[in-house]
Each structure stands twice: as structure tokens, then as C-alpha cells.
N, C-alpha and C. Protein backbone atom coordinates (compact mmCIF):
# COMPACT_ATOMS: atom_id res chain seq x y z
N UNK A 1 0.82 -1.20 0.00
CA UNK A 1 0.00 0.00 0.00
C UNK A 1 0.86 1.26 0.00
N UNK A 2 1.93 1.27 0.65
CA UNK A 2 2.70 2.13 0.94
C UNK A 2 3.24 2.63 -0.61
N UNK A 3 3.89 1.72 -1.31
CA UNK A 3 4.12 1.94 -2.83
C UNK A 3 3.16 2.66 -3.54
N UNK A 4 1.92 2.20 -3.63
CA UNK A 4 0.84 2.93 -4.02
C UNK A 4 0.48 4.46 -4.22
N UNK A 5 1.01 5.08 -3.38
CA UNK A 5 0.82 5.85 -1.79
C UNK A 5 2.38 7.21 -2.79
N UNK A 6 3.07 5.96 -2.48
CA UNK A 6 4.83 6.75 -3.49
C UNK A 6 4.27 7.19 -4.53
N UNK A 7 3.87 6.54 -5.54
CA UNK A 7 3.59 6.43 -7.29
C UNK A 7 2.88 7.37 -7.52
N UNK A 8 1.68 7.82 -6.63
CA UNK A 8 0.80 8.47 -6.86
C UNK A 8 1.35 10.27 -6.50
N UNK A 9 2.29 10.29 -5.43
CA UNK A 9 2.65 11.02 -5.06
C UNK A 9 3.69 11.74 -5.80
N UNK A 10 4.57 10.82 -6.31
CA UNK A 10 5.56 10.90 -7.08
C UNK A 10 5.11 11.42 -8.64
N UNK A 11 4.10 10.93 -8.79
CA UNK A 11 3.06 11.65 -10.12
C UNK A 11 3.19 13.20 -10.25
N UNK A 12 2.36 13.59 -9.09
CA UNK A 12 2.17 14.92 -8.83
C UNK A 12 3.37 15.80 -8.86
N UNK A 13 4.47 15.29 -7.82
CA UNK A 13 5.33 16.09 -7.66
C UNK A 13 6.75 16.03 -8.89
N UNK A 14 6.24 15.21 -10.00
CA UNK A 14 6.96 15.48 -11.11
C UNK A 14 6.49 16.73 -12.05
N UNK A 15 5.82 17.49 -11.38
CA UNK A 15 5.73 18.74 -12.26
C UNK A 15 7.41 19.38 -12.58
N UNK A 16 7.92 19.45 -11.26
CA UNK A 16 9.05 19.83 -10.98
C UNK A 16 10.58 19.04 -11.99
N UNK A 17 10.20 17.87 -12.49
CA UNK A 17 11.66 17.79 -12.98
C UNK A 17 11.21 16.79 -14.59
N UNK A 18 9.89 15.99 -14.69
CA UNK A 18 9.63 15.30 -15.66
C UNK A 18 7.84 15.60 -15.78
N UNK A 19 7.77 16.68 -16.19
CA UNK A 19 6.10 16.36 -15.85
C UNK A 19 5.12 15.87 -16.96
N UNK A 20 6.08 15.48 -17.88
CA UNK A 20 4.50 14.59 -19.09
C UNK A 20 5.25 12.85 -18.70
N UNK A 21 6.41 13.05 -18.56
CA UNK A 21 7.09 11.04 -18.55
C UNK A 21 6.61 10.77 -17.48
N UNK A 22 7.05 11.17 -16.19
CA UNK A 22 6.38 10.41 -15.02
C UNK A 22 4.82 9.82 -14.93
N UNK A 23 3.93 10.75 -15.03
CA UNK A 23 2.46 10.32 -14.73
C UNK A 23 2.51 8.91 -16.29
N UNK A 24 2.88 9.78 -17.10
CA UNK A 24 2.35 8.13 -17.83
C UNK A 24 3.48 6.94 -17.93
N UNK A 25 4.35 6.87 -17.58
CA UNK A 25 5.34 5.47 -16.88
C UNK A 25 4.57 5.25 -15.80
N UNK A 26 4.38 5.73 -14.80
CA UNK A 26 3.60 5.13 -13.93
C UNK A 26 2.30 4.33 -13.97
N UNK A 27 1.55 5.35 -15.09
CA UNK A 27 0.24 5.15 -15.88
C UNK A 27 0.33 3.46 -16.26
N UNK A 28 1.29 3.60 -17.01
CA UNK A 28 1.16 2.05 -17.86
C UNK A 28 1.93 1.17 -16.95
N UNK A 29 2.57 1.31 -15.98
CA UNK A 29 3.37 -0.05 -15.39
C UNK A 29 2.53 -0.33 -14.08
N UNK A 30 1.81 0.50 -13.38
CA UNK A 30 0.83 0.39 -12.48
C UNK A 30 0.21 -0.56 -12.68
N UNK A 31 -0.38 -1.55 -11.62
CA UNK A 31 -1.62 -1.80 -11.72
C UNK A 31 -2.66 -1.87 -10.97
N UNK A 32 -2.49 -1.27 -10.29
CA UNK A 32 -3.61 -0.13 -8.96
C UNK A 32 -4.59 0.72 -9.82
N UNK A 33 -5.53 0.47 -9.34
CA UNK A 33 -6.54 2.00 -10.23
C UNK A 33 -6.63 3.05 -9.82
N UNK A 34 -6.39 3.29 -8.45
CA UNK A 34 -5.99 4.23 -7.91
C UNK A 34 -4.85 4.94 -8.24
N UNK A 35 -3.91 4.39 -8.13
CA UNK A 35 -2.49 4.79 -8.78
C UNK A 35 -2.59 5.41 -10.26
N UNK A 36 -3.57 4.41 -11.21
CA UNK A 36 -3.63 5.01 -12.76
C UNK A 36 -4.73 6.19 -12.50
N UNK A 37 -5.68 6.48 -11.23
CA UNK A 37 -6.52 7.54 -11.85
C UNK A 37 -6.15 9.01 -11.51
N UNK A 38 -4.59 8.50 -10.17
CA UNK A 38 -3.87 9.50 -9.66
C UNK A 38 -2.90 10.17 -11.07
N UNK A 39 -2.40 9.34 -11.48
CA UNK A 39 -1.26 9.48 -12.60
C UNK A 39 -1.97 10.40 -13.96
N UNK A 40 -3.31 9.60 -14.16
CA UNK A 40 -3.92 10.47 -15.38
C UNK A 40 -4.30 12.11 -14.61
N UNK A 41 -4.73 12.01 -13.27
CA UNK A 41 -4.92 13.48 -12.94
C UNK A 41 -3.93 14.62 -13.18
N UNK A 42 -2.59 13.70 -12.99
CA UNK A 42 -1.40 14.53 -12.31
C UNK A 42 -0.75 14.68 -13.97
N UNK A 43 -1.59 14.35 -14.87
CA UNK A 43 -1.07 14.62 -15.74
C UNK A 43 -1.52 15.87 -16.69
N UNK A 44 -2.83 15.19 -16.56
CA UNK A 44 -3.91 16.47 -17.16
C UNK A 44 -3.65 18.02 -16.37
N UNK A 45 -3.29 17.47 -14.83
CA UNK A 45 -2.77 18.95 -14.84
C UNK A 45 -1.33 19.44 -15.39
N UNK A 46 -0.54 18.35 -15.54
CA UNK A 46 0.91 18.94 -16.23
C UNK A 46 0.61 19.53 -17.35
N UNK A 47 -0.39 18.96 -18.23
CA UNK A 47 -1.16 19.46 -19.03
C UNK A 47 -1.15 21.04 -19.75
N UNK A 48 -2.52 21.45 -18.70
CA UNK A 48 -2.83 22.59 -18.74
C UNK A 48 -1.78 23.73 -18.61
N UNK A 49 -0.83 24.45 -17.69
CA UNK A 49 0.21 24.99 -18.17
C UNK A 49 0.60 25.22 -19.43
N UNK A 50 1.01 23.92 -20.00
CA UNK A 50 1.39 23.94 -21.26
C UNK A 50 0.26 24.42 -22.58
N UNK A 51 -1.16 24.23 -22.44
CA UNK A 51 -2.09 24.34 -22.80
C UNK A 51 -2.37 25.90 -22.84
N UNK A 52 -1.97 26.39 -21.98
CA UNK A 52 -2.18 28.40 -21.68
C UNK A 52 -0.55 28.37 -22.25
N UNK A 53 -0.06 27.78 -22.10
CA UNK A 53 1.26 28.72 -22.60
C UNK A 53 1.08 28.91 -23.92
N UNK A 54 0.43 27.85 -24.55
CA UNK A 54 0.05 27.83 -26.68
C UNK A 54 -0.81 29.22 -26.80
N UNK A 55 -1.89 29.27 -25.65
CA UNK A 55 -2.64 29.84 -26.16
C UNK A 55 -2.10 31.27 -25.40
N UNK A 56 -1.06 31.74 -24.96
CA UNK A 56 -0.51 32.96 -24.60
C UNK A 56 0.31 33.39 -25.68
N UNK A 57 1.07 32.29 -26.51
CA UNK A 57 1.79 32.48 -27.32
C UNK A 57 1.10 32.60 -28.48
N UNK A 58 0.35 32.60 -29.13
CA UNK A 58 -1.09 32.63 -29.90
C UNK A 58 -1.54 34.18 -29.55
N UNK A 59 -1.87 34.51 -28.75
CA UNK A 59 -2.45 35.79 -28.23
C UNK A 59 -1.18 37.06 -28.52
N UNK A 60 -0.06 36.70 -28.38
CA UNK A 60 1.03 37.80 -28.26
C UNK A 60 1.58 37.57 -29.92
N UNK A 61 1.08 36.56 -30.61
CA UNK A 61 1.46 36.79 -32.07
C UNK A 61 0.46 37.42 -32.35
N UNK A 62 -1.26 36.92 -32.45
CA UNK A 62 -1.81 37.86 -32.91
C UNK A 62 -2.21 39.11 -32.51
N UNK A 63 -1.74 39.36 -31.30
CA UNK A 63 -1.82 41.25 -30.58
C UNK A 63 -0.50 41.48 -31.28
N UNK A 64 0.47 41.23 -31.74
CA UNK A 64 1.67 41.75 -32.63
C UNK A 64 1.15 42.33 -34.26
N UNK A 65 0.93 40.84 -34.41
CA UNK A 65 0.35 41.19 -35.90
C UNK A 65 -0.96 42.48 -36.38
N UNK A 66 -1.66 42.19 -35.41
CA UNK A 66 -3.06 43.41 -35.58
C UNK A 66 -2.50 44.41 -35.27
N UNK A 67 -1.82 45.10 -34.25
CA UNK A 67 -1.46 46.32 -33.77
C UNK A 67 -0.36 46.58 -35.05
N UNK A 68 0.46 45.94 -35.58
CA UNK A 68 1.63 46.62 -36.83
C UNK A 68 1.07 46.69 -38.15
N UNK A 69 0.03 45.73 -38.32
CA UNK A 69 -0.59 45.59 -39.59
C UNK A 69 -1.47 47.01 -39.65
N UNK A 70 -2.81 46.73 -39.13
CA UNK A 70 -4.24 47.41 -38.74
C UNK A 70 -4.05 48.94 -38.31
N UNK A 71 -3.45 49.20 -37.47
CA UNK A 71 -3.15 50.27 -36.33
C UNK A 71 -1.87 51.22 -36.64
N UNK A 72 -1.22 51.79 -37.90
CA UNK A 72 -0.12 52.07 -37.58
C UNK A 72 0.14 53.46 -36.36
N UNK A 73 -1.12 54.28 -36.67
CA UNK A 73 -1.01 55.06 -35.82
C UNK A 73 -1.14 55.00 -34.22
N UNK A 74 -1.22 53.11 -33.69
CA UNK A 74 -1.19 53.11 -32.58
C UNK A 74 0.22 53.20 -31.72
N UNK A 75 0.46 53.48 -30.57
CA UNK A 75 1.14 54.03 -30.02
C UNK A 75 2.29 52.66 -29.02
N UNK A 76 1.28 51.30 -29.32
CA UNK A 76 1.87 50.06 -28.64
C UNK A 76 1.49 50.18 -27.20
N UNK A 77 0.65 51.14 -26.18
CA UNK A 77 0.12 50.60 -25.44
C UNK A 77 -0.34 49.80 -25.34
N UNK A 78 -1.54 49.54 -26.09
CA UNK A 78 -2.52 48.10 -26.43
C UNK A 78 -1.46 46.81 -26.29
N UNK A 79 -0.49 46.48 -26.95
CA UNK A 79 -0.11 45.54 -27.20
C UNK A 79 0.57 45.19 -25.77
N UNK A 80 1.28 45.92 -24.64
CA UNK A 80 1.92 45.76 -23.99
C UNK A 80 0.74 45.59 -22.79
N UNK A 81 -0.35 46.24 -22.86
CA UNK A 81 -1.43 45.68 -21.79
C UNK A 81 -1.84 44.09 -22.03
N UNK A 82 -2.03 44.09 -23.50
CA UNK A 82 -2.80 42.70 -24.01
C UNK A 82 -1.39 41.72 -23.20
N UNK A 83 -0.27 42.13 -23.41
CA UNK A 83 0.66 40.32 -23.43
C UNK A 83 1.06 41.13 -21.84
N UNK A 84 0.97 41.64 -20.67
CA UNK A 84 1.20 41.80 -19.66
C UNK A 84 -0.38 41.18 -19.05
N UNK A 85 -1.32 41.49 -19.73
CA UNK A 85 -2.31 40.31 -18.85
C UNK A 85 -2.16 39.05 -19.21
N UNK A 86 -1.92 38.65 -20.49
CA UNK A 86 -1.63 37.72 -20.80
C UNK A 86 -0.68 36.66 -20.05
N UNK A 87 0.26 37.33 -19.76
CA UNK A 87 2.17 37.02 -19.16
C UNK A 87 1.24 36.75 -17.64
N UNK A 88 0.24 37.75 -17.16
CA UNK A 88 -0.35 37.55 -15.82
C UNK A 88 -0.75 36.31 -15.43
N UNK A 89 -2.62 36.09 -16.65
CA UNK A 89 -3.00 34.91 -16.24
C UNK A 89 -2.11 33.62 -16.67
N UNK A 90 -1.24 33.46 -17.28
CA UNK A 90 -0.64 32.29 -17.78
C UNK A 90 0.27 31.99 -16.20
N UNK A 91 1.06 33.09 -15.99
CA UNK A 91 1.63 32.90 -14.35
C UNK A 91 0.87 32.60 -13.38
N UNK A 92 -0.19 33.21 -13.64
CA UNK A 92 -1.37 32.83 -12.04
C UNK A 92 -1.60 31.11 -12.26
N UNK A 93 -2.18 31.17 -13.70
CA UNK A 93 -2.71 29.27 -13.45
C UNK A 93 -1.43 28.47 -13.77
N UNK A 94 -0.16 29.08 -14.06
CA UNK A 94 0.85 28.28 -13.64
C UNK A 94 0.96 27.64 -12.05
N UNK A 95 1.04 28.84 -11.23
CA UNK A 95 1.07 28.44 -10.02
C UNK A 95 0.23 28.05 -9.33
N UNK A 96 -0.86 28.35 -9.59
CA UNK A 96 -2.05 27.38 -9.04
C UNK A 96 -1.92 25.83 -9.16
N UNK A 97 -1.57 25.81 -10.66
CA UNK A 97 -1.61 24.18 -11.07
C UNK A 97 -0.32 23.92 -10.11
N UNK A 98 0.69 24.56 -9.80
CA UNK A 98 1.80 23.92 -9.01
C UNK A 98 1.26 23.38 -7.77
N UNK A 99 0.96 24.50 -7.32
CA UNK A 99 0.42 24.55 -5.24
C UNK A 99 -0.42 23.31 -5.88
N UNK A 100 -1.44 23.21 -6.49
CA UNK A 100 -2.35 22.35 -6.52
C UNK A 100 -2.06 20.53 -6.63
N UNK A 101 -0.98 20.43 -7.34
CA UNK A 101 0.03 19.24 -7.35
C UNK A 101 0.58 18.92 -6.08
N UNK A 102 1.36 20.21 -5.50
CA UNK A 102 1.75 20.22 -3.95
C UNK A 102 0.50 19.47 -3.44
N UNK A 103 -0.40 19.81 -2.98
CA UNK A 103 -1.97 19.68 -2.06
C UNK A 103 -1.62 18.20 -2.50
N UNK A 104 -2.50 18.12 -3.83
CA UNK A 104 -2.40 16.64 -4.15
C UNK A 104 -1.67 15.46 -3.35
N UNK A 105 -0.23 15.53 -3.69
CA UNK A 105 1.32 14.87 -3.73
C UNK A 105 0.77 14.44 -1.76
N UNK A 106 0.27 15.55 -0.95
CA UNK A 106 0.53 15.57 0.51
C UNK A 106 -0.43 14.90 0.56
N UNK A 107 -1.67 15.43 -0.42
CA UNK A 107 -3.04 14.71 0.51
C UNK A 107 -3.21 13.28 0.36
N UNK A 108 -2.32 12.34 -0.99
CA UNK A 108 -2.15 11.26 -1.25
C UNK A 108 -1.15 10.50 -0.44
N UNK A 109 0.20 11.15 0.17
CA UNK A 109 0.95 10.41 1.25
C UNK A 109 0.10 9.88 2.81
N UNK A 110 -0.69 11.08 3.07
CA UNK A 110 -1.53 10.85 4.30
C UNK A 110 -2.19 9.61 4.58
């Protein structure tokens, strides 16, 4: 049980050094269901991060492109508000998804 207990934990807290290999090596060599439904969680959140980072990087090409194309007479405020909220929420649900792995990783050793 105790192993169980590791794997699952060890899932989570691979945000930090492997976070798409760990959850699914564990995923497929497991055979606890617990363990595989910990591993698919801890993955889907490694996930997301990466998921806002496409779509931050997406957002700061096309606030580039519209403001130089469309706008010449704009001044580039716009663009530096658009990718500074942008740069914001992508940092906020970065760290959320971290702490939230943390929580996880502890509440699964207990």
C-alpha cells in the first residue's frame, strides 16, 4: 500500500523535474486504479500549463500582428497591456496548477 501511496505522489510532484514522462510510466506499469486515476490526474494537470502557454503564445502573435498591420497610428500601449495580462494569467494558473500538485502529492501520502 505504501508503494501505491509513493507512485501516486511521485506523479504529482513530477511537475518539478519530468512532468508529461512520469504520470504516464507510472500510468502504464501500475496496476492499482488508484495509482492510474492518480497518474492520469497529475497529468492532465501537467497538461494545462502547457495548454495556456500555446494559447498565450497565440495571443502575443496575434496582438503583434493586428497592432503593426491594422493600427499604424497606434502608439503600442494596447499591445503591452494585451501580453502583460496575458504574461499575468498564464503565471497565475501556472502556479495554481503547481500549489495544486503540492496539495495533491501531501493529501495522497496521508
Amino acid at each position: 500500500m505504501e508503494n501505491q501511496k509513493i507512485l501516486s505522489a511521485f506523479s504529482y510532484l513530477s511537475i518539478f523535474f519530468a512532468p508529461f514522462i512520469v504520470p504516464l510510466i507510472v500510468y502504464f506499469v501500475s496496476k492499482d486504479s488508484d495509482v492510474k486515476r492518480h497518474s492520469i490526474k497529475a497529468l492532465i494537470s501537467h497538461l494545462i500549463p502547457f495548454v495556456f502557454g500555446i494559447i498565450f503564445f497565440i495571443v502575443f502573435v496575434f496582438s503583434t500582428m493586428s497592432l503593426n498591420t491594422f493600427d499604424p497610428s497606434s502608439n503600442g500601449n494596447t499591445f503591452i497591456i494585451i501580453w502583460f495580462v496575458s504574461f499575468g494569467i498564464y503565471l497565475l494558473v501556472s502556479l495554481g496548477i503547481v500549489i495544486w500538485n503540492i496539495v495533491q502529492a501531501v493529501r495522497v501520502i496521508r
